[in-house]
C-alpha atoms as a PDB file:
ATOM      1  CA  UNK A   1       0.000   0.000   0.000  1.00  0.00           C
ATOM      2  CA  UNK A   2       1.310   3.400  -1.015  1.00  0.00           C
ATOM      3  CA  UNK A   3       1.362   5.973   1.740  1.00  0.00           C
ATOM      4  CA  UNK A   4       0.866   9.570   0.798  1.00  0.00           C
ATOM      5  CA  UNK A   5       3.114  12.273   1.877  1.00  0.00           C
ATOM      6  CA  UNK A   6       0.611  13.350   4.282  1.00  0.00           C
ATOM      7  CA  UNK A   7       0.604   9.946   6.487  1.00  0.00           C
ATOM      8  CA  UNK A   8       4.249  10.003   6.013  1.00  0.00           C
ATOM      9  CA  UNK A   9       4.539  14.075   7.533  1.00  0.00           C
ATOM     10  CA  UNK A  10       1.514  13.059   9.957  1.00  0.00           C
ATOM     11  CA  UNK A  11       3.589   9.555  11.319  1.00  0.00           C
ATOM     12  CA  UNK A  12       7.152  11.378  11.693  1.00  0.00           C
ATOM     13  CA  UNK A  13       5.096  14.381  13.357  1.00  0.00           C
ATOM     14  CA  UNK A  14       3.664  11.867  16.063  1.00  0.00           C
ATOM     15  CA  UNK A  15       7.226   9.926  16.474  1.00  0.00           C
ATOM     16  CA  UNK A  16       7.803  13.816  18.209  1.00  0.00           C
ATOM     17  CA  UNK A  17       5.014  14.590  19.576  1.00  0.00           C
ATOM     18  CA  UNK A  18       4.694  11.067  21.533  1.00  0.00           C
ATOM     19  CA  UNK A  19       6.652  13.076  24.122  1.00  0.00           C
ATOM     20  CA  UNK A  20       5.045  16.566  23.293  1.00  0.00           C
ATOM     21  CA  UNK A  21       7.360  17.961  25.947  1.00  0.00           C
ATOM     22  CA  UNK A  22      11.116  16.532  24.733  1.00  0.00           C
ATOM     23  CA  UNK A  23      12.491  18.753  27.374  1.00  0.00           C
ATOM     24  CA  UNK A  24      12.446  21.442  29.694  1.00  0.00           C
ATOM     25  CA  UNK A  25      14.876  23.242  30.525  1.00  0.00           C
ATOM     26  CA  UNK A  26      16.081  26.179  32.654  1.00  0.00           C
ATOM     27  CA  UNK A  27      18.163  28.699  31.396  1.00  0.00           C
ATOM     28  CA  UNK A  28      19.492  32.248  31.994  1.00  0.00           C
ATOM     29  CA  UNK A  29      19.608  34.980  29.501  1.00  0.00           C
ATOM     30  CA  UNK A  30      20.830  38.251  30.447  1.00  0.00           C
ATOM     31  CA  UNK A  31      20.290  37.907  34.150  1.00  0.00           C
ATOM     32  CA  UNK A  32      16.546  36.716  33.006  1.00  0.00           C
ATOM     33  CA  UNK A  33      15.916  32.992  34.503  1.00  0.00           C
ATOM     34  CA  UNK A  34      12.972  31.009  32.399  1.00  0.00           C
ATOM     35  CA  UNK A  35      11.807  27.326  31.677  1.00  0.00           C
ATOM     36  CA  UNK A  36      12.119  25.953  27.921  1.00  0.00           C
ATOM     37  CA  UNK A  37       9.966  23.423  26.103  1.00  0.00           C
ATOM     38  CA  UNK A  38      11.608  21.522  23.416  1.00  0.00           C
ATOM     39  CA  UNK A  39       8.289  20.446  21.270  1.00  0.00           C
ATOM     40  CA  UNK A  40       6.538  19.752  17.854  1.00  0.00           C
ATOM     41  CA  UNK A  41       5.637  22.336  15.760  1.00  0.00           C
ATOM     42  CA  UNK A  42       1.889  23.458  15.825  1.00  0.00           C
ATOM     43  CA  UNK A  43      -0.131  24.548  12.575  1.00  0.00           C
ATOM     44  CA  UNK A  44       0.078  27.901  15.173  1.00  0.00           C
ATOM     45  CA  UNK A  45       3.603  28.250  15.065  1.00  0.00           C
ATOM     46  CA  UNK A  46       3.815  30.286  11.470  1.00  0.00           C
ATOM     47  CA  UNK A  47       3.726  33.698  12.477  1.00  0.00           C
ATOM     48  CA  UNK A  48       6.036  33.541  15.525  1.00  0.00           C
ATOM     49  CA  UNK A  49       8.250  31.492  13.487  1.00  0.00           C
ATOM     50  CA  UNK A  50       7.933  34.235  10.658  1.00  0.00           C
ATOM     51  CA  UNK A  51       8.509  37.221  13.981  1.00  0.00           C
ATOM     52  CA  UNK A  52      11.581  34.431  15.219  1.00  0.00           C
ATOM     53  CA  UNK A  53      13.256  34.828  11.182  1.00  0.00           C
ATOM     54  CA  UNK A  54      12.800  38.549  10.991  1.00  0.00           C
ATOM     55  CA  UNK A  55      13.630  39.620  14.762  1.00  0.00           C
ATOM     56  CA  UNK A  56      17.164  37.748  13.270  1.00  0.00           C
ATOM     57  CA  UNK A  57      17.835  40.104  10.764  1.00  0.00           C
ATOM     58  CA  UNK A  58      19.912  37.921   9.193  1.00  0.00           C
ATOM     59  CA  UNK A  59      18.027  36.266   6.468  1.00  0.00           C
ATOM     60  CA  UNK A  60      16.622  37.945   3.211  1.00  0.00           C
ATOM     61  CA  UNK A  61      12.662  38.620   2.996  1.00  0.00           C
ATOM     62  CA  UNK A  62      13.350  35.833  -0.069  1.00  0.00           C
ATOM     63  CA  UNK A  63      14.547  33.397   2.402  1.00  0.00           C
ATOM     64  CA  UNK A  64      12.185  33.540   5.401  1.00  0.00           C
ATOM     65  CA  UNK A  65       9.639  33.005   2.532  1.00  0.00           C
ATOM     66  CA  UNK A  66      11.662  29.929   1.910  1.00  0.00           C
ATOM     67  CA  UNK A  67      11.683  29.025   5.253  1.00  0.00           C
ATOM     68  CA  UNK A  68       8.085  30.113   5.804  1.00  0.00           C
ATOM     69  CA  UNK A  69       7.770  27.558   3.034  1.00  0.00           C
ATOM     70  CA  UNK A  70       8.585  24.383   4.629  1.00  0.00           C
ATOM     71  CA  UNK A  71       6.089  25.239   7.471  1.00  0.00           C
ATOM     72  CA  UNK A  72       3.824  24.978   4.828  1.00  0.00           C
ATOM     73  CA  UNK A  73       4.701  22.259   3.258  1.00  0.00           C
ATOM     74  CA  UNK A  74       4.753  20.494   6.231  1.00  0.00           C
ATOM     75  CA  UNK A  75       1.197  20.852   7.430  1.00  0.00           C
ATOM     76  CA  UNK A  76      -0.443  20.611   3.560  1.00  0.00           C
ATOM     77  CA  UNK A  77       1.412  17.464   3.900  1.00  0.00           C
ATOM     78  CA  UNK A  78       3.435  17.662   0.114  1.00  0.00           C
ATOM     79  CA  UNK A  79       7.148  16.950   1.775  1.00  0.00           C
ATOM     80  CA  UNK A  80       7.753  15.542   5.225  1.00  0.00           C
ATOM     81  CA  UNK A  81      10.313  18.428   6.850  1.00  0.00           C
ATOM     82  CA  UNK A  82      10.632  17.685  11.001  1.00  0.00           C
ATOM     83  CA  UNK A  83      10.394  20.689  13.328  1.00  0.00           C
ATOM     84  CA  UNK A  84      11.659  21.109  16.840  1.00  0.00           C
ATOM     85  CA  UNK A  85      10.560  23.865  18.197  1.00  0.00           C
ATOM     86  CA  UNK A  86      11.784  26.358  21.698  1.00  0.00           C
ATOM     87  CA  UNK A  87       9.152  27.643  23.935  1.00  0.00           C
ATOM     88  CA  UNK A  88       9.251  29.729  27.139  1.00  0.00           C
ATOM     89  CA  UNK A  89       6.506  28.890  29.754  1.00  0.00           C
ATOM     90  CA  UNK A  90       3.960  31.025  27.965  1.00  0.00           C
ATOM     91  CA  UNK A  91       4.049  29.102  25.091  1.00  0.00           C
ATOM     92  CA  UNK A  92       6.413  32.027  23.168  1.00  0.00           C
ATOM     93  CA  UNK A  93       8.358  30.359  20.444  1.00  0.00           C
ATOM     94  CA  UNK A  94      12.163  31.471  21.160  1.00  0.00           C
ATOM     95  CA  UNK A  95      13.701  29.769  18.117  1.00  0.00           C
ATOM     96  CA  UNK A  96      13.306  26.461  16.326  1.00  0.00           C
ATOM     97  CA  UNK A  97      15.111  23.836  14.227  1.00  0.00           C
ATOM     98  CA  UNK A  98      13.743  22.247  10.545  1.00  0.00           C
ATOM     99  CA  UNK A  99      15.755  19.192   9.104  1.00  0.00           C
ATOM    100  CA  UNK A 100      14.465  16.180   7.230  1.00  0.00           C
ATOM    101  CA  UNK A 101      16.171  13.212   5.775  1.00  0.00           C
ATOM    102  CA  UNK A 102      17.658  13.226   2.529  1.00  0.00           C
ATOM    103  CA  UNK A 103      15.941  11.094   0.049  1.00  0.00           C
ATOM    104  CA  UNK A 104      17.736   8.542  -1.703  1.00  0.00           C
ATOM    105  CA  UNK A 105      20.269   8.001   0.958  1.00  0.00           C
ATOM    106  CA  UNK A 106      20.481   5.589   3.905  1.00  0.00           C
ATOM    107  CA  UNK A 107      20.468   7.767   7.377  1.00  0.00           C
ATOM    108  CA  UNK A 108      21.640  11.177   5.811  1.00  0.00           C
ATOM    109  CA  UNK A 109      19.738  14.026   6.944  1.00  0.00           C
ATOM    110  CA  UNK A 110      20.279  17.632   6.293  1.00  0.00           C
ATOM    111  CA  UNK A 111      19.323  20.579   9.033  1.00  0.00           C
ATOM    112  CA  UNK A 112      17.638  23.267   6.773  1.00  0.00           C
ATOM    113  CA  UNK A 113      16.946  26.267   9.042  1.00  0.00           C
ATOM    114  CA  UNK A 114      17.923  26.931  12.928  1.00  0.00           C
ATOM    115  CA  UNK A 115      17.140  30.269  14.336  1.00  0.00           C
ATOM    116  CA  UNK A 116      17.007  31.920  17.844  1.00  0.00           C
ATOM    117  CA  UNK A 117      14.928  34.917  18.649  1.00  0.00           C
ATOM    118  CA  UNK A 118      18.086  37.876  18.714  1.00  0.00           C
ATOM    119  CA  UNK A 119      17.613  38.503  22.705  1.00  0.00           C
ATOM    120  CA  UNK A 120      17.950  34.723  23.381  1.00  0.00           C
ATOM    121  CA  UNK A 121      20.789  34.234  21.251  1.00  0.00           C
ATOM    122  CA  UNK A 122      24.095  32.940  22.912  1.00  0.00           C
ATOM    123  CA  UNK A 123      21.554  31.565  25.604  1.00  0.00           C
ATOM    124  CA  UNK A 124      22.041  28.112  24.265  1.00  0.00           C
ATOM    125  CA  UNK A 125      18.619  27.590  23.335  1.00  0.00           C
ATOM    126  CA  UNK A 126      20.412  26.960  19.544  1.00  0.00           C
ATOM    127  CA  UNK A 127      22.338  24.239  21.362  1.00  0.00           C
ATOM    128  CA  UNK A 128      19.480  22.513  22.908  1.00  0.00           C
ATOM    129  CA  UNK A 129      17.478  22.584  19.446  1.00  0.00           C
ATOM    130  CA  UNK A 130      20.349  20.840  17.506  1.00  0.00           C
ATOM    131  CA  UNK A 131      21.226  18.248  20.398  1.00  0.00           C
ATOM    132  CA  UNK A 132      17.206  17.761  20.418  1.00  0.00           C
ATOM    133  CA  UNK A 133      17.385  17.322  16.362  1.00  0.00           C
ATOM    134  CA  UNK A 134      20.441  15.119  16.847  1.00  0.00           C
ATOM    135  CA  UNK A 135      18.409  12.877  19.326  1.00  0.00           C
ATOM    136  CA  UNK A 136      15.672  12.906  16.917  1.00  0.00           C
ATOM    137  CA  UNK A 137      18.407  11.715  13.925  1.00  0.00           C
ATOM    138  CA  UNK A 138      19.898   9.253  15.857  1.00  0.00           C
ATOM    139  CA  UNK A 139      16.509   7.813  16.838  1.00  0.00           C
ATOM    140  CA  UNK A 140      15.551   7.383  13.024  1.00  0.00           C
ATOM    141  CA  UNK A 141      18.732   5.452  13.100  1.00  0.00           C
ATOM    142  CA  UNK A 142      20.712   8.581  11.384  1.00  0.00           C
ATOM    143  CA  UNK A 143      24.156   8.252  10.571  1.00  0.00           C
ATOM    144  CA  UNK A 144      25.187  11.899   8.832  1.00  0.00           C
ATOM    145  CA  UNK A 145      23.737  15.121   9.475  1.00  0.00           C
ATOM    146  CA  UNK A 146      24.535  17.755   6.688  1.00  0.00           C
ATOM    147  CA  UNK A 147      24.514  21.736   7.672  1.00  0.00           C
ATOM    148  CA  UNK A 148      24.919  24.253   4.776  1.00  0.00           C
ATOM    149  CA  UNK A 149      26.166  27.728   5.455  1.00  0.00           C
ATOM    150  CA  UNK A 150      27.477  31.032   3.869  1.00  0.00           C
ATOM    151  CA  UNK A 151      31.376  31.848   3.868  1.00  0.00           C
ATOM    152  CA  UNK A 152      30.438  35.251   4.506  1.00  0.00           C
ATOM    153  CA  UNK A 153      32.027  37.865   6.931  1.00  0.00           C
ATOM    154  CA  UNK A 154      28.431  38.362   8.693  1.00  0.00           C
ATOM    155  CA  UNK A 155      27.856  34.338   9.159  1.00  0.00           C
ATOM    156  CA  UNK A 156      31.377  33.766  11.448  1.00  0.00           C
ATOM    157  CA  UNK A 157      29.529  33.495  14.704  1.00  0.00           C
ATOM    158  CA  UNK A 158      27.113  31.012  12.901  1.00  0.00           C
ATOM    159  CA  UNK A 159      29.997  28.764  11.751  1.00  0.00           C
ATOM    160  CA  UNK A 160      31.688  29.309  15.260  1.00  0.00           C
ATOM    161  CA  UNK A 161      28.548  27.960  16.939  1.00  0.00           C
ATOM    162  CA  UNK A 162      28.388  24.561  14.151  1.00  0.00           C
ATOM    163  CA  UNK A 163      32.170  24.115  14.762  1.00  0.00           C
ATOM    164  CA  UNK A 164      31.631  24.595  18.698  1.00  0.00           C
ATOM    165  CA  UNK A 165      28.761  21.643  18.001  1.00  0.00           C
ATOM    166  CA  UNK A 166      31.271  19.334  16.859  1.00  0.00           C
ATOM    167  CA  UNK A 167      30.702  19.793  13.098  1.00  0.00           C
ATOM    168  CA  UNK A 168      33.223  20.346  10.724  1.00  0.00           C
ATOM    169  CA  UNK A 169      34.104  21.669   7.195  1.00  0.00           C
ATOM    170  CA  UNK A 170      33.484  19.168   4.841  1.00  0.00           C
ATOM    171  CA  UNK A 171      33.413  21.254   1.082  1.00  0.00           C
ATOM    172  CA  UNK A 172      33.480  24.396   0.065  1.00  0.00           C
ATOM    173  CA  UNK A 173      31.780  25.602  -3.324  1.00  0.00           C
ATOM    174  CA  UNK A 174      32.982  29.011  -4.748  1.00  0.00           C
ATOM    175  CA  UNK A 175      31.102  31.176  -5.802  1.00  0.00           C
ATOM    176  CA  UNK A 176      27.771  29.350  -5.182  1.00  0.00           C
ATOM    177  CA  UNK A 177      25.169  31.837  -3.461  1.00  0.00           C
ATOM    178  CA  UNK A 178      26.728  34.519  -5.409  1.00  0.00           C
ATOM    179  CA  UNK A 179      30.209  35.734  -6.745  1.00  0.00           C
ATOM    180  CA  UNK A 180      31.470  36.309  -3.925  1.00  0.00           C
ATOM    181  CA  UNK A 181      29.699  33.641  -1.109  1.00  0.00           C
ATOM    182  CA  UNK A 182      30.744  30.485  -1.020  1.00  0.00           C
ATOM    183  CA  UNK A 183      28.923  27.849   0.327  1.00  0.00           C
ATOM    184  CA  UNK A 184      29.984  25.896   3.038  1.00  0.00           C
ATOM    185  CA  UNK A 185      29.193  22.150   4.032  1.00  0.00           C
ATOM    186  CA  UNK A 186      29.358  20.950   7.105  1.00  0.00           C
ATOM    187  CA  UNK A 187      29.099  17.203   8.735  1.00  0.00           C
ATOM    188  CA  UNK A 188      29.123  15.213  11.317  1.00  0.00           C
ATOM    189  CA  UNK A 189      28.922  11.252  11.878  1.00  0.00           C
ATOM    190  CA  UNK A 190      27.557   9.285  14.306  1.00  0.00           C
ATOM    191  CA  UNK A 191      29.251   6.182  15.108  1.00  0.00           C
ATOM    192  CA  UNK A 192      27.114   2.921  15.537  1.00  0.00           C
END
């Protein structure tokens, strides 16, 4: 029987949301102490996810449409992208994590978008979300977890942060995002 991409988004949504609360957390960010959820995303989620990618300012209006995209996509079920998403008490989304396995490949998956609300940045809540994504990855019996990244000046702290995660440069391709950003792969393995 063929499952449509629907089931397929619907099952990997519930393999998360069986613990709807992955973890809490408490954390301090500039002298602020608060609780964090690590859970699913919600057909909710859009906008703050949207106010998450533009409080940033690091993306393009073209790519939080992108990103905006695979929320989307998710929930009218045409590709099967996983979300974690970072919640204060109050529900407030923080920041969240998209990845999704890469077709045609035996426990490859790539991370697509990770983003932190500015004031929460360097608060670890972007740790937390790719450790959570990791569990999630090595759960699906993952092996390889792809991040790609700009070589520009303005993402340095971003490839500090995958580096300081334990991933590392794997290729480079000139000139790919434009003449003068690179893109930049990074990996990392999990051993058996």
């Amino acid at each position: 029987m063929k499952r449509s991409a629907k089931h397929t988004t619907l099952r990997r949504l519930s393999f998360i949301e069986k613990r709807e609360i992955l973890r809490r957390f408490a954390l301090r960010a500039r002298g602020e102490k608060f609780e964090i959820r690590l859970r699913a995303l919600r057909d909710t989620d859009r906008e703050k996810i949207r106010e998450v990618l533009e409080d940033v300012k690091a993306f393009t209006p073209e790519e939080i449409s992108v990103a905006l995209s695979l929320v989307d996509e998710t929930f009218n079920g045409s590709m099967p992208y996983c979300f974690l998403v970072a919640a204060d008490e109050h529900d407030t989304v923080l920041g969240y994590i998209c990845y999704g396995q890469v077709p045609m490949t035996s426990g490859t998956w790539d991370i697509y978008w990770i983003a932190v609300a500015k004031r929460f940045q360097r608060g670890h809540i972007g740790s937390l979300l790719l450790r959570g994504a990791e569990d999630e990855i090595r759960a699906q019996h993952g092996r390889l977890i792809l991040i790609e990244t700009s070589a520009k000046p303005s993402y340095r702290s971003t490839r500090k942060f995958y580096e300081k995660m334990g991933y590392h440069v794997n290729a480079r391709i000139a000139q790919f995002y434009s003449e003068r950003d690179d893109k930049l792969i990074y990996t990392k393995y999990f051993t058996s």
